[in-house]
C-alpha atoms as a PDB file:
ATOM      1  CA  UNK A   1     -17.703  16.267  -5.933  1.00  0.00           C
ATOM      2  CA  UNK A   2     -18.256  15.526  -9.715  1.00  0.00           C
ATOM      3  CA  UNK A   3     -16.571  12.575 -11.178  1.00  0.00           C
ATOM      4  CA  UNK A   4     -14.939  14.403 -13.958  1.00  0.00           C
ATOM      5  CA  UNK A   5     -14.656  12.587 -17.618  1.00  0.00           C
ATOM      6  CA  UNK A   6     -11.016  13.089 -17.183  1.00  0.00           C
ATOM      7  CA  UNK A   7     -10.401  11.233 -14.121  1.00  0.00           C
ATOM      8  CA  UNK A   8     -12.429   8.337 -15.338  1.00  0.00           C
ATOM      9  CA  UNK A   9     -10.554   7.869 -18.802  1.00  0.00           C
ATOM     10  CA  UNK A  10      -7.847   7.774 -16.311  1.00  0.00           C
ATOM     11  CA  UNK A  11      -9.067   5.113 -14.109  1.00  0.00           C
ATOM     12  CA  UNK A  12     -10.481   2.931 -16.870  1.00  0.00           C
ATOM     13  CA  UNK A  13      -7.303   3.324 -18.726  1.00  0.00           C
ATOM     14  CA  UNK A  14      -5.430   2.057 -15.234  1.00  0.00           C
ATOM     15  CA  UNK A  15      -8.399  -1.029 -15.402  1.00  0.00           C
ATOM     16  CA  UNK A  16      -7.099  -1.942 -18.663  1.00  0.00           C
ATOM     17  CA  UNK A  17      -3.566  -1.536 -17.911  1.00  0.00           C
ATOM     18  CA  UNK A  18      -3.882  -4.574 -15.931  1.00  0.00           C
ATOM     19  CA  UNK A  19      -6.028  -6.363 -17.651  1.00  0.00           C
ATOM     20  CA  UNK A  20      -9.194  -5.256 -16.327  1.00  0.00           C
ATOM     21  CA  UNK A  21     -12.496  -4.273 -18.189  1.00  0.00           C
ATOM     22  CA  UNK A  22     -14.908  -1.707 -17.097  1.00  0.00           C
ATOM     23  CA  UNK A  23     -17.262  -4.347 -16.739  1.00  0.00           C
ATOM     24  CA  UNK A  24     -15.405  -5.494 -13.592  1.00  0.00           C
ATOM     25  CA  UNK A  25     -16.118  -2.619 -11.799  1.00  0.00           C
ATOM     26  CA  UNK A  26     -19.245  -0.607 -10.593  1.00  0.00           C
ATOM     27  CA  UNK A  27     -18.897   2.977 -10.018  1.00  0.00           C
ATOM     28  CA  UNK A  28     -20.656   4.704  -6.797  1.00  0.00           C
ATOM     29  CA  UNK A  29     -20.944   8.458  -6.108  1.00  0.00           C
ATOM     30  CA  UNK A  30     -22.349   8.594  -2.523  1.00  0.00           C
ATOM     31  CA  UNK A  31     -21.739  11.634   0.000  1.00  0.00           C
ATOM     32  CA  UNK A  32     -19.430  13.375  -2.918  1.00  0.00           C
ATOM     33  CA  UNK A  33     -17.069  10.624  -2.132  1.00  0.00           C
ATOM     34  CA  UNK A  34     -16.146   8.026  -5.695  1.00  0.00           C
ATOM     35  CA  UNK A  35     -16.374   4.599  -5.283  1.00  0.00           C
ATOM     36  CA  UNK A  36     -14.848   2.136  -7.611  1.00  0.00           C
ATOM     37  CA  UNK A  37     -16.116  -1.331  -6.528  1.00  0.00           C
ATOM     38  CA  UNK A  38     -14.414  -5.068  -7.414  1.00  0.00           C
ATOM     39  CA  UNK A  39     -17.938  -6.563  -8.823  1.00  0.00           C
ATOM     40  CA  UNK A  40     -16.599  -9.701  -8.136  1.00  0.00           C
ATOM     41  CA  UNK A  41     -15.816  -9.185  -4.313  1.00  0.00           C
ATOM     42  CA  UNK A  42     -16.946  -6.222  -3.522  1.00  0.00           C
ATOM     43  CA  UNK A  43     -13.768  -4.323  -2.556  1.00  0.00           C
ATOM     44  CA  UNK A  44     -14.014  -1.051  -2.420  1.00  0.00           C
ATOM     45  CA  UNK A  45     -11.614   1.929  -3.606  1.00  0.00           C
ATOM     46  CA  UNK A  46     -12.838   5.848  -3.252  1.00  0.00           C
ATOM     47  CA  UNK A  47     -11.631   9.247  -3.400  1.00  0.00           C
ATOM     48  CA  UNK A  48     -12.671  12.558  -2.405  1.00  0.00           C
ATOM     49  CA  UNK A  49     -11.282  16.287  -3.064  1.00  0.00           C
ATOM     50  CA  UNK A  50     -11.114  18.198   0.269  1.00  0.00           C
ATOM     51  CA  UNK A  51     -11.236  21.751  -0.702  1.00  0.00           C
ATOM     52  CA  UNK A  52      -9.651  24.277   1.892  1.00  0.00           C
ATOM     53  CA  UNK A  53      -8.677  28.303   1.885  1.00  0.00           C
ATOM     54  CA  UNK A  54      -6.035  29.747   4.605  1.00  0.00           C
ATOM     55  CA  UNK A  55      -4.883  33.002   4.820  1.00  0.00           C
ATOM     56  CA  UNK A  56      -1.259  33.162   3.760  1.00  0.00           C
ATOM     57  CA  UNK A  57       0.318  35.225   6.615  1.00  0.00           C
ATOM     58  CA  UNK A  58       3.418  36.238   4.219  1.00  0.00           C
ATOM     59  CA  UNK A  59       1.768  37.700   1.492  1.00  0.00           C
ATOM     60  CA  UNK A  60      -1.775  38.372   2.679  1.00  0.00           C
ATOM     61  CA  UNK A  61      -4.031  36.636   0.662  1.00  0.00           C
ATOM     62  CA  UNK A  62      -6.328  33.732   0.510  1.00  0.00           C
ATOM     63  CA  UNK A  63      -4.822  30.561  -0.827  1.00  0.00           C
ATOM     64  CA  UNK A  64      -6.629  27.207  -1.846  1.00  0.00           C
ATOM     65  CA  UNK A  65      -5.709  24.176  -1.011  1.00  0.00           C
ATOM     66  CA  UNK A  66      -6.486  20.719  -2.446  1.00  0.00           C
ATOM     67  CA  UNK A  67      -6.077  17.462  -1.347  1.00  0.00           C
ATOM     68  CA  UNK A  68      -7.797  14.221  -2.093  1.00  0.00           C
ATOM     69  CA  UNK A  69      -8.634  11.716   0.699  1.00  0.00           C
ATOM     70  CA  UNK A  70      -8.301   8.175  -0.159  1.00  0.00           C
ATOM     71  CA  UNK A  71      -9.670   4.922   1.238  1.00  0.00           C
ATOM     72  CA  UNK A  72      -9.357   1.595   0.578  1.00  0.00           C
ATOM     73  CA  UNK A  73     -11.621  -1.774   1.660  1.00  0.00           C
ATOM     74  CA  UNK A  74      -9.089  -1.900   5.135  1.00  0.00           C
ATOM     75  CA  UNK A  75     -10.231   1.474   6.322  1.00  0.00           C
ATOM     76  CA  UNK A  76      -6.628   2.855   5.749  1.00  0.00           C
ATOM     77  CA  UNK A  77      -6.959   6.380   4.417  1.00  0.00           C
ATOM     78  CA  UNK A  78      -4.581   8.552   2.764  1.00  0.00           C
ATOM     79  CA  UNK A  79      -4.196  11.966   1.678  1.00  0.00           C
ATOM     80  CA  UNK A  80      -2.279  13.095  -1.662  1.00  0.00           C
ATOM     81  CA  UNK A  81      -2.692  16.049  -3.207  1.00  0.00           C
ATOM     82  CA  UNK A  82      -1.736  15.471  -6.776  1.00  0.00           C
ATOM     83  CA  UNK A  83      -3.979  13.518  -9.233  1.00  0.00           C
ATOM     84  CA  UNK A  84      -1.136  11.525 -10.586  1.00  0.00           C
ATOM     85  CA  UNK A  85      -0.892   9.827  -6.494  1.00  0.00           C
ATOM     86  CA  UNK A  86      -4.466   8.583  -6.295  1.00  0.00           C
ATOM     87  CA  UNK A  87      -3.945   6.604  -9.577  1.00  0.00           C
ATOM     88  CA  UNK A  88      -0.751   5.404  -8.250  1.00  0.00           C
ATOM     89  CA  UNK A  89      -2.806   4.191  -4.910  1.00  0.00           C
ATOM     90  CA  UNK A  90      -5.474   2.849  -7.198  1.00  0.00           C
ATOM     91  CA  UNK A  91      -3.340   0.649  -9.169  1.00  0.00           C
ATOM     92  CA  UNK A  92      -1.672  -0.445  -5.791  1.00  0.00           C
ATOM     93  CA  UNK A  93      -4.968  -1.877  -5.038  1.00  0.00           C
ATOM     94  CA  UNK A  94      -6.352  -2.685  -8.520  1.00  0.00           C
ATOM     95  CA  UNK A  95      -2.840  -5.798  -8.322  1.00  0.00           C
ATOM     96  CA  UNK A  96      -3.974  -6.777  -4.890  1.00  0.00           C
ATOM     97  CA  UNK A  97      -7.381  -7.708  -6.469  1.00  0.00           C
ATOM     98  CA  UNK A  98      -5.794 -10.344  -8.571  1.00  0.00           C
ATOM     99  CA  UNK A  99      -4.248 -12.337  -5.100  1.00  0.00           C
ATOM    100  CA  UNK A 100      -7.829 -12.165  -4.027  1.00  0.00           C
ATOM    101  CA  UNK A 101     -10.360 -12.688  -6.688  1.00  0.00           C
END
């Protein structure tokens, strides 16, 4: 997966939102999967876009479907399939870096 220049305005803008810099982060690409990483403890945040085509039974044709997978430093995974959910996620765990840094 290629992390597009869209998605990370987006996720520095959502940095800065809380009062983060870009500088507090490192940025990992590793098995297609994006990393954000907490330089300061190493916490980890990543996404990936799982790609899939079915065969729609009602109309015949081959559909795609999208759906990024998320993970967080506990292991927990989730799966969303619109952009605007993995920034919500991300900010969810951008605030819980404050109670532990």
């Amino acid at each position: 997966m290629k992390f597009l220049e869209t998605h990370r305005i987006d996720i520095i803008d959502s940095f800065e939102e809380l009062n983060y810099t870009k500088a507090d982060f490192h940025f990992i690409k590793r098995k297609g999967r994006i990393i954000t990483q907490y330089a300061t403890t190493r916490s980890e945040f990543s996404y990936f876009l799982k790609k899939d085509i079915t065969l729609d039974p009602a109309s015949g044709t081959f559909v795609e479907i999208q759906q990024y997978e998320i993970k967080e430093n506990d292991g927990e995974r989730y799966f969303v399939e619109q952009w605007s959910r993995v920034l919500y996620h991300l900010k969810k765990w951008l605030k819980t870096l404050r109670k532990v840094g």
